[in-house]
PDB file of N, CA and C in Angstrom:
ATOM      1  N   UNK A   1     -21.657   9.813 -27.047  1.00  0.00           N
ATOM      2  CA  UNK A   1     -21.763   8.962 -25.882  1.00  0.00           C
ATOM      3  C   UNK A   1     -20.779   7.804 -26.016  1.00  0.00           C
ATOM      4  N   UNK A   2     -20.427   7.539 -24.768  1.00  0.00           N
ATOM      5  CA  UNK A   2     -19.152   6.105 -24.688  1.00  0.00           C
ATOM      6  C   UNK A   2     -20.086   5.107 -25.246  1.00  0.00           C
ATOM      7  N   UNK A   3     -19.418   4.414 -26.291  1.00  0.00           N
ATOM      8  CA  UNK A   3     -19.606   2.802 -26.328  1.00  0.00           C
ATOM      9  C   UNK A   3     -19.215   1.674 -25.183  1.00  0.00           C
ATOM     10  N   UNK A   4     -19.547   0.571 -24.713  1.00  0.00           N
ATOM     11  CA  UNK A   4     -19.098  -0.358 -24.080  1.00  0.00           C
ATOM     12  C   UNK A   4     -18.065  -0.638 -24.927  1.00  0.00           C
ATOM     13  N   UNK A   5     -17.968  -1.076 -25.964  1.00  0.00           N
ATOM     14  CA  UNK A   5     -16.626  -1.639 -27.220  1.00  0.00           C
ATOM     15  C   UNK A   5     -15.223  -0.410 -27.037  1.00  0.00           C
ATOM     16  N   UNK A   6     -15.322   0.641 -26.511  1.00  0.00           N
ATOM     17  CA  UNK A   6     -14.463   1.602 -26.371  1.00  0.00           C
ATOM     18  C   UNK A   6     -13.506   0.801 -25.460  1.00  0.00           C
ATOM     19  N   UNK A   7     -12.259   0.428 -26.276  1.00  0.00           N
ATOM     20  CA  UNK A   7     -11.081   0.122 -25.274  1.00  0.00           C
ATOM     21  C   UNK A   7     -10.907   0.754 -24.140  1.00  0.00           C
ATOM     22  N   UNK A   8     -10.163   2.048 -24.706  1.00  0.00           N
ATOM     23  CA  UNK A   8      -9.586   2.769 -23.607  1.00  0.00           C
ATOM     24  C   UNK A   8     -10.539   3.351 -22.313  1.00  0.00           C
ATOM     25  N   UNK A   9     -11.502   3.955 -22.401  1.00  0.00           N
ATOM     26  CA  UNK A   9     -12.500   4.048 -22.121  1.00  0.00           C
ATOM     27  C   UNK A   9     -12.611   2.602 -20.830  1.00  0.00           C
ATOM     28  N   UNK A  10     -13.143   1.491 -21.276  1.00  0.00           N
ATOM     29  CA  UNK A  10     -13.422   0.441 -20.888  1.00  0.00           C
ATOM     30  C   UNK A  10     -12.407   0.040 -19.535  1.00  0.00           C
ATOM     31  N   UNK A  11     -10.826   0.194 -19.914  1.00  0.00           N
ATOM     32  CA  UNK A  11      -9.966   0.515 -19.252  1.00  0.00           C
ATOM     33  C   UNK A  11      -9.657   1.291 -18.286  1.00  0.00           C
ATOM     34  N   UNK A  12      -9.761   2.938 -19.063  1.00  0.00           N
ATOM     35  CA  UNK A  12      -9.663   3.599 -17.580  1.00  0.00           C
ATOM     36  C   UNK A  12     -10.947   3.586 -16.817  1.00  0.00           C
ATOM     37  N   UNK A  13     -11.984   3.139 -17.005  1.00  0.00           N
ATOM     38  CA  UNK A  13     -13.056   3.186 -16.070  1.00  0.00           C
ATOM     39  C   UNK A  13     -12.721   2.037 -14.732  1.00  0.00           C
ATOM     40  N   UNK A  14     -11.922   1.216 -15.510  1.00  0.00           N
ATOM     41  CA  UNK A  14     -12.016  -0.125 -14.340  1.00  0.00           C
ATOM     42  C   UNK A  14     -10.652   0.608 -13.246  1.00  0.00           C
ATOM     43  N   UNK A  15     -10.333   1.587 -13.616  1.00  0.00           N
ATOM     44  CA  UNK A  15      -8.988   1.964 -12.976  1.00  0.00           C
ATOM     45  C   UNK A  15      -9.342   3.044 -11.876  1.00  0.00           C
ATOM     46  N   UNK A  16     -10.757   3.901 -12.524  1.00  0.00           N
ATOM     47  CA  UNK A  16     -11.054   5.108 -11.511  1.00  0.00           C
ATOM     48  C   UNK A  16     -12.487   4.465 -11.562  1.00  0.00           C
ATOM     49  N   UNK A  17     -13.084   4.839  -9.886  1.00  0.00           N
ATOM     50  CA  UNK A  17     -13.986   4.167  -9.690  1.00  0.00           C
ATOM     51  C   UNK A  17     -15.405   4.885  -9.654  1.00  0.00           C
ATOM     52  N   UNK A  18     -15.318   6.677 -10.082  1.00  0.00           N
ATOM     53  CA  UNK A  18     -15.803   7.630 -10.119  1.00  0.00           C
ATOM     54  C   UNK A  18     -16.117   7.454 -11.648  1.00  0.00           C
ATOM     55  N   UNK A  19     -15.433   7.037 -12.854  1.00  0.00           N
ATOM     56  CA  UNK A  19     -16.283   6.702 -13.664  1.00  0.00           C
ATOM     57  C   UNK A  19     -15.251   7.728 -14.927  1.00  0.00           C
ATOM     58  N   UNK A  20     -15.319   7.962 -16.198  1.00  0.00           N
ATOM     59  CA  UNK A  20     -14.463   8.619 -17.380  1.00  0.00           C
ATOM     60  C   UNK A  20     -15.239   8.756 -18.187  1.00  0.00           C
ATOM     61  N   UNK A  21     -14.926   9.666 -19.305  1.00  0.00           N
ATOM     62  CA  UNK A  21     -15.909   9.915 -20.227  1.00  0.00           C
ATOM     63  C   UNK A  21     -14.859  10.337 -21.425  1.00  0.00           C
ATOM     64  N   UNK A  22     -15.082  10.099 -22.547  1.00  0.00           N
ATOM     65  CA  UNK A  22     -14.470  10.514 -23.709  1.00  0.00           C
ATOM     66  C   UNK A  22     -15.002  11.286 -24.256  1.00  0.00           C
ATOM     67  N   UNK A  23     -14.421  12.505 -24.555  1.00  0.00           N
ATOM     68  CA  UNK A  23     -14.834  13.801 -25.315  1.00  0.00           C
ATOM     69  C   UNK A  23     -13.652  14.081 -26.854  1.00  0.00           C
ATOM     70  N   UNK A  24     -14.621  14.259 -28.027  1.00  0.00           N
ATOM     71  CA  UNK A  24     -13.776  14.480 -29.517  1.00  0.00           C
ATOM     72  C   UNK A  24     -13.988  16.070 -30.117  1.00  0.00           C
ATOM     73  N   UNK A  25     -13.127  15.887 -30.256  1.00  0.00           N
ATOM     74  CA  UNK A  25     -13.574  17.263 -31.125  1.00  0.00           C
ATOM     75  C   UNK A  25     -12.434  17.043 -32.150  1.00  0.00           C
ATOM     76  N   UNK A  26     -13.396  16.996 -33.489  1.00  0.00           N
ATOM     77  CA  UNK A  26     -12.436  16.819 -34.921  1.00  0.00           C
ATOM     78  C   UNK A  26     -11.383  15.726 -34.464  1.00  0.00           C
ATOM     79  N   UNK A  27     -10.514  15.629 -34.453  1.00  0.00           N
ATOM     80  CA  UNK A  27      -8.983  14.552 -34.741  1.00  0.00           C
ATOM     81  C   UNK A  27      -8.807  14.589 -33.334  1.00  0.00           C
ATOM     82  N   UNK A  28      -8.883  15.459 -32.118  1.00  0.00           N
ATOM     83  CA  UNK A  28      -8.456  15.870 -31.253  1.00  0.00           C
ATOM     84  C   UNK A  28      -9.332  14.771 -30.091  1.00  0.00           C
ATOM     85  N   UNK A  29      -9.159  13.820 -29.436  1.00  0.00           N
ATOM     86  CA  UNK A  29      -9.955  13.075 -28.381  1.00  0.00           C
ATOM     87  C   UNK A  29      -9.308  12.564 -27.305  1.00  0.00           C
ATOM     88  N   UNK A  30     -10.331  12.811 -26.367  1.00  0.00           N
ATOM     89  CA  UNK A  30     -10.004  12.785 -24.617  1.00  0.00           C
ATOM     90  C   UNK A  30     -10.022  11.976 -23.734  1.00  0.00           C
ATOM     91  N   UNK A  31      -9.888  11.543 -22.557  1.00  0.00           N
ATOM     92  CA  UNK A  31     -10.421  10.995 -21.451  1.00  0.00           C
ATOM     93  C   UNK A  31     -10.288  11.443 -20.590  1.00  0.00           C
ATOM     94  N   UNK A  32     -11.420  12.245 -19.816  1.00  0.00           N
ATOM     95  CA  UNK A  32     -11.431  13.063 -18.349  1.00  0.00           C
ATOM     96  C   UNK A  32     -11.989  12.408 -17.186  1.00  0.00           C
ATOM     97  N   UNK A  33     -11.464  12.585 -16.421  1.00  0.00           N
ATOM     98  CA  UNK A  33     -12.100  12.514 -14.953  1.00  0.00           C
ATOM     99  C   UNK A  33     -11.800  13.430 -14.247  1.00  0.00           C
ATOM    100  N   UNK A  34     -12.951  13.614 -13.281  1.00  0.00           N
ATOM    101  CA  UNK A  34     -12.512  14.313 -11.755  1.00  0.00           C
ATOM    102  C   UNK A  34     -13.293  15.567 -12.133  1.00  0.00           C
ATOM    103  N   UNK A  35     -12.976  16.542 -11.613  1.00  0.00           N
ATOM    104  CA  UNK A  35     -13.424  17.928 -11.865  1.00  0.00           C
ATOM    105  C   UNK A  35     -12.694  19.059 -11.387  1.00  0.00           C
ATOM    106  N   UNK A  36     -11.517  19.038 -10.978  1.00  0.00           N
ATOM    107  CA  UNK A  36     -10.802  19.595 -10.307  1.00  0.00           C
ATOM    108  C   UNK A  36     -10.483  20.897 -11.075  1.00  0.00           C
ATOM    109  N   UNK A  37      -9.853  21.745 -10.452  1.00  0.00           N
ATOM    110  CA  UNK A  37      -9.956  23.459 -11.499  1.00  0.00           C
ATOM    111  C   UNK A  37      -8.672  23.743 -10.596  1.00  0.00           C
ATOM    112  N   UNK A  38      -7.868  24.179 -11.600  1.00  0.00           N
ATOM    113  CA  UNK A  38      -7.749  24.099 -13.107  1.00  0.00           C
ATOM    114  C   UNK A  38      -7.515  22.760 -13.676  1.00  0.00           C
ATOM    115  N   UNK A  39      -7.983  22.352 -14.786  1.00  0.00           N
ATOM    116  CA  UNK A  39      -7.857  21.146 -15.497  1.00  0.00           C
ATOM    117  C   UNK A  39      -6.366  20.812 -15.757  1.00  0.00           C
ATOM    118  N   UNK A  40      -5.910  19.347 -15.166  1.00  0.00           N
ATOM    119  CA  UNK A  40      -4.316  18.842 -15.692  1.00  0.00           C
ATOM    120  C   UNK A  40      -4.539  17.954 -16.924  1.00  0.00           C
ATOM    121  N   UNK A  41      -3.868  18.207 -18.010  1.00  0.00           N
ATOM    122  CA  UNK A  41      -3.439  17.727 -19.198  1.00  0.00           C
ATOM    123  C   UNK A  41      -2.129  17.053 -19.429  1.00  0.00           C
ATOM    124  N   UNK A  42      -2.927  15.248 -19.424  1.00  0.00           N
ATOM    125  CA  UNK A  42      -1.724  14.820 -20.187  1.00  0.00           C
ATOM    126  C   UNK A  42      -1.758  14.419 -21.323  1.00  0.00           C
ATOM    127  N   UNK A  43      -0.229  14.889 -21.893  1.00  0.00           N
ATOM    128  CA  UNK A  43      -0.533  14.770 -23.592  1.00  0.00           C
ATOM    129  C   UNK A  43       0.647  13.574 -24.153  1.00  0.00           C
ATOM    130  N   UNK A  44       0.191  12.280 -24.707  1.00  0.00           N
ATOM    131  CA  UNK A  44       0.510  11.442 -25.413  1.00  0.00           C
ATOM    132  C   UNK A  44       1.367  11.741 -26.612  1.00  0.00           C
ATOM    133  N   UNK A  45       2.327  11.922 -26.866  1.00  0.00           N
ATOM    134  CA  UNK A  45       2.797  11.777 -27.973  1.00  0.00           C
ATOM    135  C   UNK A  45       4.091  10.941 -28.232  1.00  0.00           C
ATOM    136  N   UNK A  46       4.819  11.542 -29.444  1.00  0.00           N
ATOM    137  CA  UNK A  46       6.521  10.115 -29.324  1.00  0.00           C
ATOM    138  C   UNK A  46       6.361   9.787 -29.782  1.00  0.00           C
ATOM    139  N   UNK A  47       4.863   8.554 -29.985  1.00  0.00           N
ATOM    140  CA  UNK A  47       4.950   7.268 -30.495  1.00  0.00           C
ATOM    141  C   UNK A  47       4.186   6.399 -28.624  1.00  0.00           C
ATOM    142  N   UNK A  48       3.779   7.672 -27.826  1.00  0.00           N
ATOM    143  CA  UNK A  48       3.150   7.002 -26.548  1.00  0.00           C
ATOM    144  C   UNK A  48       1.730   6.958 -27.070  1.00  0.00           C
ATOM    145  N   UNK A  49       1.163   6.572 -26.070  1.00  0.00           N
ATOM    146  CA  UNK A  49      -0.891   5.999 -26.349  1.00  0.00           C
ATOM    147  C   UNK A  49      -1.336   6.696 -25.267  1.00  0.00           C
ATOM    148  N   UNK A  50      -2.354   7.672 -25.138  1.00  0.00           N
ATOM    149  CA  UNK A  50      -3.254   7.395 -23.756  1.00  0.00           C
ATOM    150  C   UNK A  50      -3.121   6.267 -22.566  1.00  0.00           C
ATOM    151  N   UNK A  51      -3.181   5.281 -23.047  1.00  0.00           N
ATOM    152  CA  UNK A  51      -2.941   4.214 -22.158  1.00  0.00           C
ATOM    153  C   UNK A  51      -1.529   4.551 -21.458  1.00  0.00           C
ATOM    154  N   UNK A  52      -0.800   5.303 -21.798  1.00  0.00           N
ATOM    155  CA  UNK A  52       0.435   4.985 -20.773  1.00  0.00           C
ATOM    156  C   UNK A  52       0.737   6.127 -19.638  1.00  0.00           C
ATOM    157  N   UNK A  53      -0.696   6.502 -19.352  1.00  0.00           N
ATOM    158  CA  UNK A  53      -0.825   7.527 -18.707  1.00  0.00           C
ATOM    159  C   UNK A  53      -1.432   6.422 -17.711  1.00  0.00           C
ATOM    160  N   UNK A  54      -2.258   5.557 -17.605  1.00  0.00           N
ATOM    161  CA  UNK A  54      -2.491   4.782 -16.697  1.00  0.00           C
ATOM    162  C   UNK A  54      -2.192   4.662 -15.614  1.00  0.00           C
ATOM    163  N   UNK A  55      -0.825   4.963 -15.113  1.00  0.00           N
ATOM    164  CA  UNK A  55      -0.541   4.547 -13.676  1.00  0.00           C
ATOM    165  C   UNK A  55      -1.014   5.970 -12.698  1.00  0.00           C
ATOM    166  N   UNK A  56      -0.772   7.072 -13.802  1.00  0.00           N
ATOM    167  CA  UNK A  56      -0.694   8.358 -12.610  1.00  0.00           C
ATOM    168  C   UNK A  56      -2.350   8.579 -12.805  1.00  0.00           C
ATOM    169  N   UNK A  57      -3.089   8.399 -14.007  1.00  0.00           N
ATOM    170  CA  UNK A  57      -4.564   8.448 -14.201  1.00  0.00           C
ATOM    171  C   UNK A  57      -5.554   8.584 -12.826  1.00  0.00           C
ATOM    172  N   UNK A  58      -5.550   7.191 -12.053  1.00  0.00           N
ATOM    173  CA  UNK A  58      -6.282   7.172 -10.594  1.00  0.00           C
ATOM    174  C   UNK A  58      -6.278   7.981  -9.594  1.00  0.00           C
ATOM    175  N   UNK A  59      -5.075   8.418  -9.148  1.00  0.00           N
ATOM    176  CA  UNK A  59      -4.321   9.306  -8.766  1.00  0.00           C
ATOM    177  C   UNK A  59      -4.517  10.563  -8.978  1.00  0.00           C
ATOM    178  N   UNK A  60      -4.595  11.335  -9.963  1.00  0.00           N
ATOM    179  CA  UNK A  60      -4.882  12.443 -10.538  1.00  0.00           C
ATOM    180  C   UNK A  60      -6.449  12.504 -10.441  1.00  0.00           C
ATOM    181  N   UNK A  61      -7.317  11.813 -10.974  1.00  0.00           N
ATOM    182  CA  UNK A  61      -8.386  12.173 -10.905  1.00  0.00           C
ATOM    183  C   UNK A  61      -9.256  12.465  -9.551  1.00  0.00           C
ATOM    184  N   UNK A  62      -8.666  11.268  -8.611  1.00  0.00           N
ATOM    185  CA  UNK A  62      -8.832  11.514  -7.230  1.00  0.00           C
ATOM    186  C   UNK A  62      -9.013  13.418  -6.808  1.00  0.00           C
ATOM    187  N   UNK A  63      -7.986  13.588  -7.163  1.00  0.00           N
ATOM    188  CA  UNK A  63      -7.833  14.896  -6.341  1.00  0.00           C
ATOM    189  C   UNK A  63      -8.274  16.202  -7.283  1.00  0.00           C
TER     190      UNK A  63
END
């Protein structure tokens, strides 16, 4: 279950107004919204954060 203390979490919730949830499995952890089928995946890497998915986040989950 989400913590309130969960940054990111804490973040994208204030961004989508439908609400996010973080899902882990082993090393591997998420933030979903929406429910849309088929599921879009964005994947962080480089040296990027989750967080810099932020702008298209609202947007995406919408639909």
């Amino acid at each position: 279950m989400d913590t309130p203390s969960d940054p990111v979490v804490a973040a994208m919730s204030r961004l989508v107004p439908a609400g996010v949830a973080r899902g882990r499995a082993g090393h591997l952890s998420w933030i979903e919204a929406g429910s849309a089928t088929p599921p879009v995946v964005l994947v962080a890497g480089a040296g990027e954060v989750g967080l810099d998915w932020a702008v298209m986040f609202p947007d995406l989950a919408a639909r």
